[in-house]
C-alpha atoms as a PDB file:
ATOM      1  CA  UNK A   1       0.000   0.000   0.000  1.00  0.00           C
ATOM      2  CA  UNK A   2       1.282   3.926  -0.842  1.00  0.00           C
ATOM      3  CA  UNK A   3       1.845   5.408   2.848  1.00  0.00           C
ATOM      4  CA  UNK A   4       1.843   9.339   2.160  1.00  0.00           C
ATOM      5  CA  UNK A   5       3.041  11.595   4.956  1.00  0.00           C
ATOM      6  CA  UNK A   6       3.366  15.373   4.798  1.00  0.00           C
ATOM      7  CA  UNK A   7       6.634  17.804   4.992  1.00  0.00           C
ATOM      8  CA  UNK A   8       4.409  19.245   7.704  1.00  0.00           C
ATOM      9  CA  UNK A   9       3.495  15.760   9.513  1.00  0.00           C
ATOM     10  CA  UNK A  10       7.171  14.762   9.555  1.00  0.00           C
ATOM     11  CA  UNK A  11       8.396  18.204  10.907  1.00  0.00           C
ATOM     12  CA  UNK A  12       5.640  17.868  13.848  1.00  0.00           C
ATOM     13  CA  UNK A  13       6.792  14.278  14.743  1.00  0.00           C
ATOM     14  CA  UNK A  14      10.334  14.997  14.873  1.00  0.00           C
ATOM     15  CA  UNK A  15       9.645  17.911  16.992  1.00  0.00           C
ATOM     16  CA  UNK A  16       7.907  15.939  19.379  1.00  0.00           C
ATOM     17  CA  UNK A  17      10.172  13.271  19.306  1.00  0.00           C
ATOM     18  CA  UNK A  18      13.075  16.223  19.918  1.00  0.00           C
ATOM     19  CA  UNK A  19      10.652  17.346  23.027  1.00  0.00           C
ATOM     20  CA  UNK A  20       9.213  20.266  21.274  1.00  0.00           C
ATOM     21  CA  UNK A  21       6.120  19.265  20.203  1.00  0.00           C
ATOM     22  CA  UNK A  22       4.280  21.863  22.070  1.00  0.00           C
ATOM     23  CA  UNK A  23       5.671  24.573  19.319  1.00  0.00           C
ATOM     24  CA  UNK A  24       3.639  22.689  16.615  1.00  0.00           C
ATOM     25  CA  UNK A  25      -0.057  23.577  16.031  1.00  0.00           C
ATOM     26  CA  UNK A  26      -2.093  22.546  12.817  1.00  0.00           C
ATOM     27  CA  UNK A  27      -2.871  25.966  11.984  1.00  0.00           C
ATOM     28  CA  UNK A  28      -3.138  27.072   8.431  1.00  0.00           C
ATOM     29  CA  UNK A  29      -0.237  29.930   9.718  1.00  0.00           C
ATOM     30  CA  UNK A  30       2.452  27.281  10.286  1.00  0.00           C
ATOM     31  CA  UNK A  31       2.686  26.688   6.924  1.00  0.00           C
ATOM     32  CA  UNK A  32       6.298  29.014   7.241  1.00  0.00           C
ATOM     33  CA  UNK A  33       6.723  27.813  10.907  1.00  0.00           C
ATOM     34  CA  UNK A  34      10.302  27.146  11.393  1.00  0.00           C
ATOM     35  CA  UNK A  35      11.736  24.679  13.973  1.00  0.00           C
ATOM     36  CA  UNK A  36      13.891  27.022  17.015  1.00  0.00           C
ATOM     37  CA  UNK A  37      16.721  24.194  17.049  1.00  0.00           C
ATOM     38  CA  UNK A  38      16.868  22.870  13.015  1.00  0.00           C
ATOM     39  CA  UNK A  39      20.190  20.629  14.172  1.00  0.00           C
ATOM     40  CA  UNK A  40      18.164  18.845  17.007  1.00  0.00           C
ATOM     41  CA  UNK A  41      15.529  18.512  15.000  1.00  0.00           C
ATOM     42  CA  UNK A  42      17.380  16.923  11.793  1.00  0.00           C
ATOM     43  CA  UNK A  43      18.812  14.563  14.127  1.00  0.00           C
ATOM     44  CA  UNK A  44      15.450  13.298  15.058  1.00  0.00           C
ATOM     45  CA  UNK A  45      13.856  13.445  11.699  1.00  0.00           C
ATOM     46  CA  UNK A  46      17.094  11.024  10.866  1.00  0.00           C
ATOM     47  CA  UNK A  47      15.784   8.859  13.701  1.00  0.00           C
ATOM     48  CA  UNK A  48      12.078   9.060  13.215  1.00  0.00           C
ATOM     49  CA  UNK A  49      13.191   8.108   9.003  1.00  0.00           C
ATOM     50  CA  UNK A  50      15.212   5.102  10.115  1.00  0.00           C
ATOM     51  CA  UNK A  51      12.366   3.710  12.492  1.00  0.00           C
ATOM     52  CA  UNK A  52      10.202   4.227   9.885  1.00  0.00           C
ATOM     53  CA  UNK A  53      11.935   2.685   7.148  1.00  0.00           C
ATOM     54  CA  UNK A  54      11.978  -0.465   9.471  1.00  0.00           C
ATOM     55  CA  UNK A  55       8.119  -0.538   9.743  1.00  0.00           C
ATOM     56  CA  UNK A  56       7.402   0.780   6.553  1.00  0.00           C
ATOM     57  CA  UNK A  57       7.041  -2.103   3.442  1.00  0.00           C
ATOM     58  CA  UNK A  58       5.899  -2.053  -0.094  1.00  0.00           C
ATOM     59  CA  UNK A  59       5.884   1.573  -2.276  1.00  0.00           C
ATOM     60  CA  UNK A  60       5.963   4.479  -0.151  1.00  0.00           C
ATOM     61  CA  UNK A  61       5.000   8.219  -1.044  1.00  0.00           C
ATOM     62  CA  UNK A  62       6.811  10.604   0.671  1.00  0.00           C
ATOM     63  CA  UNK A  63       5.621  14.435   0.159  1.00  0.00           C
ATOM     64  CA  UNK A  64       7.827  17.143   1.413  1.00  0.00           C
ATOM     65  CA  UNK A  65       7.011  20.753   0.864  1.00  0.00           C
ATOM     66  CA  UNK A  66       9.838  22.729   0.460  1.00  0.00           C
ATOM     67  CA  UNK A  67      11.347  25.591   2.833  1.00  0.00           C
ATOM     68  CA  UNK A  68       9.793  23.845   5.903  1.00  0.00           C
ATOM     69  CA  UNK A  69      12.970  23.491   7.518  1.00  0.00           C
ATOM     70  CA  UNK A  70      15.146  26.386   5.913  1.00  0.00           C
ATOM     71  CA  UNK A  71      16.342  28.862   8.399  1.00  0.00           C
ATOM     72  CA  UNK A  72      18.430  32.152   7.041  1.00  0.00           C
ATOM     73  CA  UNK A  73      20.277  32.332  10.686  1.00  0.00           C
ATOM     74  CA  UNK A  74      21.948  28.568  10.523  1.00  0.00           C
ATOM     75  CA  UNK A  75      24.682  27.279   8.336  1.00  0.00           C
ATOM     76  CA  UNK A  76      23.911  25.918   5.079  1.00  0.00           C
ATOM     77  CA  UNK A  77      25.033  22.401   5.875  1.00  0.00           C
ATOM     78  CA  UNK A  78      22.656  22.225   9.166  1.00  0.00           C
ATOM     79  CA  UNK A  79      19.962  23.798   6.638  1.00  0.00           C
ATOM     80  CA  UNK A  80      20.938  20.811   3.906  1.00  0.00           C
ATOM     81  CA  UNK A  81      20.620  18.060   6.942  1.00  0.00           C
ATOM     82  CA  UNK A  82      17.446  19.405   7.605  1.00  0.00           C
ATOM     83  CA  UNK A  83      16.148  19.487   4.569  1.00  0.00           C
ATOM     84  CA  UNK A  84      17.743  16.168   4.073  1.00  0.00           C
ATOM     85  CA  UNK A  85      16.300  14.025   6.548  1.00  0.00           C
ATOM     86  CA  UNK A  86      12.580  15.784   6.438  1.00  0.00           C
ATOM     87  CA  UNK A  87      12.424  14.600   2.623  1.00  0.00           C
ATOM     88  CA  UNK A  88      14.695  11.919   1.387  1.00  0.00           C
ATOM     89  CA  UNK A  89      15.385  10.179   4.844  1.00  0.00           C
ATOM     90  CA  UNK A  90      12.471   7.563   4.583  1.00  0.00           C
ATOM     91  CA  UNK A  91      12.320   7.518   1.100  1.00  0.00           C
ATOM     92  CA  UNK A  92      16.204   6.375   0.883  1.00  0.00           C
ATOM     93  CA  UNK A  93      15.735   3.663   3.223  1.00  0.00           C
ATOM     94  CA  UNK A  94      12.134   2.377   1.695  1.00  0.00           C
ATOM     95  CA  UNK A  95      12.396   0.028  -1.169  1.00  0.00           C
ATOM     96  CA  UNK A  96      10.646   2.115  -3.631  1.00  0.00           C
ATOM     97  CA  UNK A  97      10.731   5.570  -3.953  1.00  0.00           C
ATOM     98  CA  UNK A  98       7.969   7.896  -5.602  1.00  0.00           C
ATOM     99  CA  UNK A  99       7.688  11.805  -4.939  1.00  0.00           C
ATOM    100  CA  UNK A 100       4.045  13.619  -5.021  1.00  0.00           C
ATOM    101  CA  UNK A 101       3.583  17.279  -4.861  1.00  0.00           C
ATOM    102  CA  UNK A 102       2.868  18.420  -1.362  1.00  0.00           C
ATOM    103  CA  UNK A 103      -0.619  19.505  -0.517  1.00  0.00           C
ATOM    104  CA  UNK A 104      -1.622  23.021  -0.441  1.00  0.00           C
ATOM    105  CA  UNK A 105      -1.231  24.388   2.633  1.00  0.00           C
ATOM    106  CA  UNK A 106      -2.020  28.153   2.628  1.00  0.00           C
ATOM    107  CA  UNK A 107      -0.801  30.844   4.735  1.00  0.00           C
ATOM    108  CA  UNK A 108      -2.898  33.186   6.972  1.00  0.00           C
ATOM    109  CA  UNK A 109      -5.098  35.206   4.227  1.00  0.00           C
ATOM    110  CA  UNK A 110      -4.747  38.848   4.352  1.00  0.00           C
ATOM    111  CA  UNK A 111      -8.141  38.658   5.776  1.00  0.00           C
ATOM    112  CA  UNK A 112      -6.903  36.521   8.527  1.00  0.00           C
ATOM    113  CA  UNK A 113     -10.227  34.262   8.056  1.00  0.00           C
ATOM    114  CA  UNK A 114      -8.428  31.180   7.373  1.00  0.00           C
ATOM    115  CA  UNK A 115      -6.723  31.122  10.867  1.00  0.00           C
ATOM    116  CA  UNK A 116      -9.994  30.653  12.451  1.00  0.00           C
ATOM    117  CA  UNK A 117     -12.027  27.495  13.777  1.00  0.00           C
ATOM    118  CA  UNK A 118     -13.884  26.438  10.399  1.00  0.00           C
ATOM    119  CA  UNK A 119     -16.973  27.068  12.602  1.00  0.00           C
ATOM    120  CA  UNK A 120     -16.078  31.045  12.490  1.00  0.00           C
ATOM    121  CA  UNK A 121     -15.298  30.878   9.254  1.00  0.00           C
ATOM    122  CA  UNK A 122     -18.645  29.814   8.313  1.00  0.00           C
ATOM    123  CA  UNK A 123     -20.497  32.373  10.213  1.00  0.00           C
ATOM    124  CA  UNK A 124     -18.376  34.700   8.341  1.00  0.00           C
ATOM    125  CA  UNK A 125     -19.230  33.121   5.021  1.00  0.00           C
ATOM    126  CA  UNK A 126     -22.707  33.151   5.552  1.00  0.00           C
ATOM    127  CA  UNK A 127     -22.529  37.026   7.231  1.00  0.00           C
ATOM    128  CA  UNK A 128     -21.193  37.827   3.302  1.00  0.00           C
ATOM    129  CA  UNK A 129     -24.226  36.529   1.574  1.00  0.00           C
ATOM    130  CA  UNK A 130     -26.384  38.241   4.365  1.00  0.00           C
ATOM    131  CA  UNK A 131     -24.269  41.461   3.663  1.00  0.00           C
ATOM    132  CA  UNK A 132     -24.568  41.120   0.070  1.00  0.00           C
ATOM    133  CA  UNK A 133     -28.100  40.623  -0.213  1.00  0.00           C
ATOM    134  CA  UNK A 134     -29.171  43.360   2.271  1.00  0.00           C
ATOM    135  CA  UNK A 135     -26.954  45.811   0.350  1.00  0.00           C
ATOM    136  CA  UNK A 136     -28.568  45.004  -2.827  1.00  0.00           C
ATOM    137  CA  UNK A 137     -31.933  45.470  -1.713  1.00  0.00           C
ATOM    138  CA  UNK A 138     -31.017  48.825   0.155  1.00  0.00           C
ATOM    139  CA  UNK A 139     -29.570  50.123  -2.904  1.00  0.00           C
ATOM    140  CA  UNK A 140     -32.809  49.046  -5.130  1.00  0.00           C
ATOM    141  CA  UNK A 141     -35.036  50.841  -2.962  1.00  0.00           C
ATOM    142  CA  UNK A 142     -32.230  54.310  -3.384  1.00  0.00           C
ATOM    143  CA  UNK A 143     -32.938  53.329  -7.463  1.00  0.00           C
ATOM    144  CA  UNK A 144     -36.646  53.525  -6.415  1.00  0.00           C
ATOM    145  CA  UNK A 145     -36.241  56.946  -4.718  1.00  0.00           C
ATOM    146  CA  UNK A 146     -34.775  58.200  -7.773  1.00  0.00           C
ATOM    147  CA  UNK A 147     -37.164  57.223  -9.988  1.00  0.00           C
ATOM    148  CA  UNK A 148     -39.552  59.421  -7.953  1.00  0.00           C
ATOM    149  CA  UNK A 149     -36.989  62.581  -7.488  1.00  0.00           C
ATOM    150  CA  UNK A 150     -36.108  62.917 -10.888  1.00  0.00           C
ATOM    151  CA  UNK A 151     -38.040  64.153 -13.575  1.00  0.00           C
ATOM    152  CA  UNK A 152     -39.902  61.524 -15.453  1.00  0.00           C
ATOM    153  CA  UNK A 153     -38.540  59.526 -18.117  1.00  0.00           C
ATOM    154  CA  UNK A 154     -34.787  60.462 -17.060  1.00  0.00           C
ATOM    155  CA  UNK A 155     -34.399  57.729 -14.650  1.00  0.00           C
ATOM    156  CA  UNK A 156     -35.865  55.042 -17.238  1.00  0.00           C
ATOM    157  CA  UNK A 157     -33.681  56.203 -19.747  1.00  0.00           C
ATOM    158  CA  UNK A 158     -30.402  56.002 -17.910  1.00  0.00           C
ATOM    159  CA  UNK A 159     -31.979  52.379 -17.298  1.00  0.00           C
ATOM    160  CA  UNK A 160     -31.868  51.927 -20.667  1.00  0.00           C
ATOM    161  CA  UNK A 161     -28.176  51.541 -20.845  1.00  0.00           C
ATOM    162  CA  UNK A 162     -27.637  48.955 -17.697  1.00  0.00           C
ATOM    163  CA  UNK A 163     -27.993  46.243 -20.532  1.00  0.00           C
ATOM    164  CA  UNK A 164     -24.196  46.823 -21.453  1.00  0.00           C
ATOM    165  CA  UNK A 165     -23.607  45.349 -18.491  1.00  0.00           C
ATOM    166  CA  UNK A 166     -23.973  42.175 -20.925  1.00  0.00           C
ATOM    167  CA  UNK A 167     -20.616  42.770 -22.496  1.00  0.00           C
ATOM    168  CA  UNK A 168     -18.791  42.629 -19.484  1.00  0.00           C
ATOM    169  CA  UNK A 169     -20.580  38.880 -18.570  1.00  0.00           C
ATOM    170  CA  UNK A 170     -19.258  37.670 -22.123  1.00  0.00           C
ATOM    171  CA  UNK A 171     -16.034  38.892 -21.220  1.00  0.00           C
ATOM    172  CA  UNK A 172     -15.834  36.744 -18.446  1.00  0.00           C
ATOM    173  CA  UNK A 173     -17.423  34.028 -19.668  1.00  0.00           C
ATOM    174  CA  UNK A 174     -15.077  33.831 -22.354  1.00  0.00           C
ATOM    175  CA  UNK A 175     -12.027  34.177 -19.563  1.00  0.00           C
ATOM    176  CA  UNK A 176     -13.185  31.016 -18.199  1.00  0.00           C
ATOM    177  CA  UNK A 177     -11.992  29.314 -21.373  1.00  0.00           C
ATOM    178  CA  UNK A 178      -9.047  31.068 -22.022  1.00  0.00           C
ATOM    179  CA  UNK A 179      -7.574  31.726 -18.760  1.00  0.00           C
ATOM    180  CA  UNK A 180      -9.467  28.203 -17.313  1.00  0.00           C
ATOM    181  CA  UNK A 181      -6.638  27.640 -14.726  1.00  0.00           C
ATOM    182  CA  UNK A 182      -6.701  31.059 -13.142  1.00  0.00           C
ATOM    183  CA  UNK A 183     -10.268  30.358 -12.494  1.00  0.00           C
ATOM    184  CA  UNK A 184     -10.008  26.666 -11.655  1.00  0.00           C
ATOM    185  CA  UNK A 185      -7.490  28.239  -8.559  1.00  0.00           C
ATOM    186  CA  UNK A 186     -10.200  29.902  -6.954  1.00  0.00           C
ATOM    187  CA  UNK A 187     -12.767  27.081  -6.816  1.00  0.00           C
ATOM    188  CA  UNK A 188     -12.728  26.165  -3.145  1.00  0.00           C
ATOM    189  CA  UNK A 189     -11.749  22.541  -2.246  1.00  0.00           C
ATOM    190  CA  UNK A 190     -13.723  20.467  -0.893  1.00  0.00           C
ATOM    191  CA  UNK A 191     -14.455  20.549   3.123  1.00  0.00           C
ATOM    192  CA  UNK A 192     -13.739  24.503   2.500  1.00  0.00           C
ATOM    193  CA  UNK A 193     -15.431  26.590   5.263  1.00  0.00           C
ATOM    194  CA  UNK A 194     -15.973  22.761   6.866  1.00  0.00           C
ATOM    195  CA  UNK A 195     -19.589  23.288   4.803  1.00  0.00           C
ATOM    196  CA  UNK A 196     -18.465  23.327   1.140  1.00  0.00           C
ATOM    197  CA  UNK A 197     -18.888  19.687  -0.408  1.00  0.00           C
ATOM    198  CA  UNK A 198     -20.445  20.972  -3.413  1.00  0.00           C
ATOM    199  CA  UNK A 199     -20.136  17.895  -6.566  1.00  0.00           C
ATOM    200  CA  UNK A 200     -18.080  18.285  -9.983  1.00  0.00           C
ATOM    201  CA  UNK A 201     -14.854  18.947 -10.256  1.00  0.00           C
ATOM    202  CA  UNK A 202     -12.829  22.729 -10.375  1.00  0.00           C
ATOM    203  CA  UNK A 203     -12.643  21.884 -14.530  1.00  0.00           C
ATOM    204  CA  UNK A 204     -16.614  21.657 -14.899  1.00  0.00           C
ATOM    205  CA  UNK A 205     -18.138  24.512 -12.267  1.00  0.00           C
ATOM    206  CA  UNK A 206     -15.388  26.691 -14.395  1.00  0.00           C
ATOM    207  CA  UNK A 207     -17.055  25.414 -17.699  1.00  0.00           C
ATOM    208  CA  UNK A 208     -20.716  25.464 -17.285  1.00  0.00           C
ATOM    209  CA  UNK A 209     -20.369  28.981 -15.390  1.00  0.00           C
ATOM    210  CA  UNK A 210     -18.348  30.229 -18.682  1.00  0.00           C
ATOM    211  CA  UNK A 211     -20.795  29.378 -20.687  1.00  0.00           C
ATOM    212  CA  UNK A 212     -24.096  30.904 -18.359  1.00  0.00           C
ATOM    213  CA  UNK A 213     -21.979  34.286 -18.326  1.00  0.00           C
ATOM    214  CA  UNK A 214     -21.759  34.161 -22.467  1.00  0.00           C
ATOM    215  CA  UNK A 215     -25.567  33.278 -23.325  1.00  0.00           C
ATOM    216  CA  UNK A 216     -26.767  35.284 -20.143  1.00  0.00           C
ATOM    217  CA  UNK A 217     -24.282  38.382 -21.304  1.00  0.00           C
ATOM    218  CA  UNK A 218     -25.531  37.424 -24.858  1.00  0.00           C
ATOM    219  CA  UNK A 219     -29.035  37.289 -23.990  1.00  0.00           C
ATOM    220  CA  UNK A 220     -29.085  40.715 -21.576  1.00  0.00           C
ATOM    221  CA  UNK A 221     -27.384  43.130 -24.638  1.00  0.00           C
ATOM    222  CA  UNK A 222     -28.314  41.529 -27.627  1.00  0.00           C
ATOM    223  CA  UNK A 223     -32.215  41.517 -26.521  1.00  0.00           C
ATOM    224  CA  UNK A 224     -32.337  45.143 -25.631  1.00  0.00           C
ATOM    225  CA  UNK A 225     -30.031  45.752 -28.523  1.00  0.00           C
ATOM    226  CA  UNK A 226     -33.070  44.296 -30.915  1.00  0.00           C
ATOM    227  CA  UNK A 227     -35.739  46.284 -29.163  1.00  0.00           C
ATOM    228  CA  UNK A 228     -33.535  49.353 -29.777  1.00  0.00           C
ATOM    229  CA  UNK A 229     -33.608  48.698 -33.411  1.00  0.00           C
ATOM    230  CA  UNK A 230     -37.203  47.332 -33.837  1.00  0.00           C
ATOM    231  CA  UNK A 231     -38.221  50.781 -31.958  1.00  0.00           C
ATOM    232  CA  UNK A 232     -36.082  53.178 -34.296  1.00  0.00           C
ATOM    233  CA  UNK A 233     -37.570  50.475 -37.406  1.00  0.00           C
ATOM    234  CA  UNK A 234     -40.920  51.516 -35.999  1.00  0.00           C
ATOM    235  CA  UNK A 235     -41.762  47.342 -35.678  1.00  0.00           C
ATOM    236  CA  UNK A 236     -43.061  45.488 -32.997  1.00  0.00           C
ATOM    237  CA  UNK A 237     -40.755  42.752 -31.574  1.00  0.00           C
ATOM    238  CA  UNK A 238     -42.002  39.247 -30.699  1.00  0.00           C
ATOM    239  CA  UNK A 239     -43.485  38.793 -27.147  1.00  0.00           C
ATOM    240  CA  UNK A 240     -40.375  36.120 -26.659  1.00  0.00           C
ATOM    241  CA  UNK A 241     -37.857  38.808 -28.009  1.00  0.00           C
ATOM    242  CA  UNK A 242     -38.967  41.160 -25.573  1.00  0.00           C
ATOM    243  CA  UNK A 243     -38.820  38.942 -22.627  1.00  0.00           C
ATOM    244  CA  UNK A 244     -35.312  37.974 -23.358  1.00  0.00           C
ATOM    245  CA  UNK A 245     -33.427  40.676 -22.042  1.00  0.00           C
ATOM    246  CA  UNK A 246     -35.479  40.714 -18.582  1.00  0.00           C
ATOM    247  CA  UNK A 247     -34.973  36.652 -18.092  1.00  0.00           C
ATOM    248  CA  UNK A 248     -31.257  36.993 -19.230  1.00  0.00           C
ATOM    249  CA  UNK A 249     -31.005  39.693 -15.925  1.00  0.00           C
ATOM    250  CA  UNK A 250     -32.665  37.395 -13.809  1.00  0.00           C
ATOM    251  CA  UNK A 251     -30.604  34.634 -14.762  1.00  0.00           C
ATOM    252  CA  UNK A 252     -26.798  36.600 -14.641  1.00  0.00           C
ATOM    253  CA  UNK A 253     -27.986  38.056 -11.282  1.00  0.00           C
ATOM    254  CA  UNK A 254     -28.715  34.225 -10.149  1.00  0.00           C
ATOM    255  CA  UNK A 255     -25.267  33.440 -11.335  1.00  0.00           C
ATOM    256  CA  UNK A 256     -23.948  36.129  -9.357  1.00  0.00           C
ATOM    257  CA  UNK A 257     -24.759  34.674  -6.163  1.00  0.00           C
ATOM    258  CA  UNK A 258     -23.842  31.147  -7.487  1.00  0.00           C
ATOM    259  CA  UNK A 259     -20.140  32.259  -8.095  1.00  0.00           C
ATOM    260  CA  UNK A 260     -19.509  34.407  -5.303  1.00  0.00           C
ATOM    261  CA  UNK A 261     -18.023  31.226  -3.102  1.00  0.00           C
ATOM    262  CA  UNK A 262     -14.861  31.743  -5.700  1.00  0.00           C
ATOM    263  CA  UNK A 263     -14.438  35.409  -4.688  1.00  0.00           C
ATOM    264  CA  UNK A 264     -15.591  34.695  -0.879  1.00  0.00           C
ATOM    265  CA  UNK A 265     -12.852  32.030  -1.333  1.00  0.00           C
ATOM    266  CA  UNK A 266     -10.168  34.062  -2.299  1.00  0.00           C
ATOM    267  CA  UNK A 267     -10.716  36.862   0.526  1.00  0.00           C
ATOM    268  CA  UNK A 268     -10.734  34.370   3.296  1.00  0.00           C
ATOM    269  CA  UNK A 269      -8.233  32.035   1.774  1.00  0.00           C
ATOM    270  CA  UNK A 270      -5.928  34.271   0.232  1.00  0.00           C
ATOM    271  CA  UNK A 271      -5.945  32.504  -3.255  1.00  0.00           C
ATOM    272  CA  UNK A 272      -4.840  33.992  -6.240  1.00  0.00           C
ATOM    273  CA  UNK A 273      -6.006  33.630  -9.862  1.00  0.00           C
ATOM    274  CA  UNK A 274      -2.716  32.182 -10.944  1.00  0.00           C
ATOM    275  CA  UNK A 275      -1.599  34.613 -14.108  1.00  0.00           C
ATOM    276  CA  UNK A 276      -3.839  37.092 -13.666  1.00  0.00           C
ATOM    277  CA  UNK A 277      -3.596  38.232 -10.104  1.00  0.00           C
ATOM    278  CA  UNK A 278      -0.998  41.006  -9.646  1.00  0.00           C
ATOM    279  CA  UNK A 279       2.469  39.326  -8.613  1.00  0.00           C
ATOM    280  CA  UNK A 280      -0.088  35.920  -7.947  1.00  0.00           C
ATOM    281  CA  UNK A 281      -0.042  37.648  -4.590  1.00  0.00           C
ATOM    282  CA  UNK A 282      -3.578  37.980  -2.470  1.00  0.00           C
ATOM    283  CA  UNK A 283      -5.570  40.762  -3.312  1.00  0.00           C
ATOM    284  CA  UNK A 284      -5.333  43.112  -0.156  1.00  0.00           C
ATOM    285  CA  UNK A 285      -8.610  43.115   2.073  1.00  0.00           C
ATOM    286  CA  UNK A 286      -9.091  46.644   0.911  1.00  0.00           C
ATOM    287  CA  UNK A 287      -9.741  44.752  -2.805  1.00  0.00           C
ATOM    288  CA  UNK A 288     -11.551  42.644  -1.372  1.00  0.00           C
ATOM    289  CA  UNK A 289     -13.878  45.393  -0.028  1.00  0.00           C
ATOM    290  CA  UNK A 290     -13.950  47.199  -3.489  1.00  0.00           C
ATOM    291  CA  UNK A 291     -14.956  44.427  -5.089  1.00  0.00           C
ATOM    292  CA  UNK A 292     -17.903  43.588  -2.734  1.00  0.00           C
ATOM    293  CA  UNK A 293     -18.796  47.669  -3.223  1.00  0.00           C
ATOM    294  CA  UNK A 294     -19.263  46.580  -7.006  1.00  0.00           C
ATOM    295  CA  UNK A 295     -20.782  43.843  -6.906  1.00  0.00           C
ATOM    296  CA  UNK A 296     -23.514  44.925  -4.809  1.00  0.00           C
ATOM    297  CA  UNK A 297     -23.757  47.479  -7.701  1.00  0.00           C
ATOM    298  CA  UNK A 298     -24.297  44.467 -10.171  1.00  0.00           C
ATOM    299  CA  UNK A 299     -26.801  42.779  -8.237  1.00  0.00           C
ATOM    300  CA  UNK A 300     -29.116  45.250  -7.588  1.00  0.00           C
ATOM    301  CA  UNK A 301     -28.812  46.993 -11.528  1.00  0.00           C
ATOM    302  CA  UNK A 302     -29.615  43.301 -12.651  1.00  0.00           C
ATOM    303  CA  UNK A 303     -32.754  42.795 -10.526  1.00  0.00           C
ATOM    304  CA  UNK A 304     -33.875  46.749 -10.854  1.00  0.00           C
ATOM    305  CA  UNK A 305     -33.774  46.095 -14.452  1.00  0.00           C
ATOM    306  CA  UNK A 306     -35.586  42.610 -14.461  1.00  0.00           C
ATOM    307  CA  UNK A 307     -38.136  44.250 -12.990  1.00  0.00           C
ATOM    308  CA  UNK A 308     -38.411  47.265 -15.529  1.00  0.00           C
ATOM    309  CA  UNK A 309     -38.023  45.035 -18.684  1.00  0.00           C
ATOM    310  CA  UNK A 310     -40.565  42.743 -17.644  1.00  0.00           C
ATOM    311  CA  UNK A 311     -43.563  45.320 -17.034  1.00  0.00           C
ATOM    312  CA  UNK A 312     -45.244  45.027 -20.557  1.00  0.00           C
ATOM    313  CA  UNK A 313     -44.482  48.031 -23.155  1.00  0.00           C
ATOM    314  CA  UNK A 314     -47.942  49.760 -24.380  1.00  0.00           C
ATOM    315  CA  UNK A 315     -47.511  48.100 -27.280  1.00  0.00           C
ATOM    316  CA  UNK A 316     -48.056  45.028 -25.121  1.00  0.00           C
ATOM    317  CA  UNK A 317     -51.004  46.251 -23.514  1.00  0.00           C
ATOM    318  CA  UNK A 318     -54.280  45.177 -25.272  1.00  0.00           C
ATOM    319  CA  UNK A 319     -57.348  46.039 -24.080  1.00  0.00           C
ATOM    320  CA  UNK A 320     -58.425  42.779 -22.307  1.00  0.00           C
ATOM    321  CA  UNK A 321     -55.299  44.074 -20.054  1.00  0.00           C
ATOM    322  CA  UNK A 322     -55.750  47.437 -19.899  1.00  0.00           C
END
């Protein structure tokens, strides 16, 4: 059987066995932890790799992260041993070697939300989506107060132009074909938050999503694009053609909510949209807060203008309605 044991795993169980356990936590934040005495402690990871070896039979998978035991202040040789013994000691002695990548272990988000009890963490998740929403409907009922306070027709024809908002969907949509990977990096694993278990791999969330963006974004300006020409043609549009735009709002500002665990990811998390983050650093929290600002701006212009494309036109109005 493949035995698998983490850079991280090792480095606690030579500390203990060097009488230091009690520096080791399993926080995310000790993913830089450094041991206060590497020379003791590459000593005993040669120990703990020889006892294993001896217990230890068929192939054996040995992951080791690197910089887990480097230390600027120490000599390079007591650095090497370290290093050393932490990742080649057992799989020297086993009779197979086979190296995996090491796991992600991420450090403390700018946010710091990822250093908490996954119980906190989920409380804050869920005090997002509470944020979010009550935003949104605050700043719908400010678009309502406007309609009223400025003179008529002004405020429905700055409405007009929300559906633009379409291109911006396709954009993305079509980013989560071309860039897939720097999207794929922000899908949270599962156990995330200790309540995300959500089915479907990283690769097919990115897809299907890509593709709701591009019809919804295609749906949202090309409909109100038609009615702007069928108006200025003096036609009528079809019932379906007029009801295309509105649906295609209520749909994006759906898939809104459904992708905000991604960005909600990446503020408490700290993950980066590998090639397209700045640096592939974390976005500071202050982003983070920008971001929220604007997309409480998209969420309420999508359901304010769901709401005013699907009140019927007078040209809908018959007189069985009327």
């Amino acid at each position: 059987p493949s035995f698998a044991v983490s850079g991280f795993e090792f480095q606690q169980a030579a500390m203990a066995a060097c009488g230091f356990g009690s520096s080791c936590r399993t926080l995310p934040c000790n993913a830089g932890w450094q041991p206060r005495r590497p020379r003791l402690s590459a000593i005993a990871g040669a120990a703990l790799g020889v006892v294993c070896a001896q217990v230890m039979s068929g192939r054996t998978t040995f992951v080791s992260p690197p910089g887990f035991w480097a230390r600027p202040s120490c000599s390079k040789v007591a650095n090497d041993l370290a290093a050393l013994c932490a990742g080649g000691c057992v799989p020297l002695l086993s009779k197979s070697v086979a190296w995996a990548e090491p796991p992600t272990l991420m450090p403390v988000a700018p946010s710091g939300v990822n250093g908490l009890p996954e119980s906190q963490q989920a409380l804050v998740v869920a005090g997002i989506f509470v944020g979010l929403l009550v935003d949104s409907y605050l700043l719908v009922s400010l678009f309502g107060a406007l309609r009223k306070a400025l003179p008529a027709g002004w405020f429905e024809n700055w409405q007009k132009t929300w559906p633009i908002a379409g291109i911006v969907y396709i954009a993305a949509g079509v980013a989560h074909f071309t860039a897939a990977g720097a999207f794929q990096s922000i899908y949270p694993p599962q156990g995330t938050w200790g309540l995300w278990y959500l089915p479907g791999s990283p690769e097919f969330h990115v897809a299907w999503t890509g593709v709701a963006e591009i019809l919804g974004g295609v749906g949202l300006f090309g409909g109100a694009t038609a009615l702007v020409a069928a108006d200025i043609a003096g036609t009528t549009a079809p019932p379906v053609l007029r009801q295309l735009h509105a649906l295609s709002a209520l749909g994006l500002f759906v898939l809104t909510l459904v992708v905000t665990p991604a960005n909600v990811y990446m503020y408490t998390h700290g993950a980066q949209m590998l090639g397209l983050t700045p640096g592939d650093q974390p976005i500071p929290v202050e982003g983070h807060y920008a971001r929220a600002a604007l997309q409480v701006v998209l969420l309420s212009i999508l359901w304010e203008y769901y709401r005013f494309a699907s009140q019927p036109s007078e040209g809908d109005i018959t007189p069985a309605t009327s």
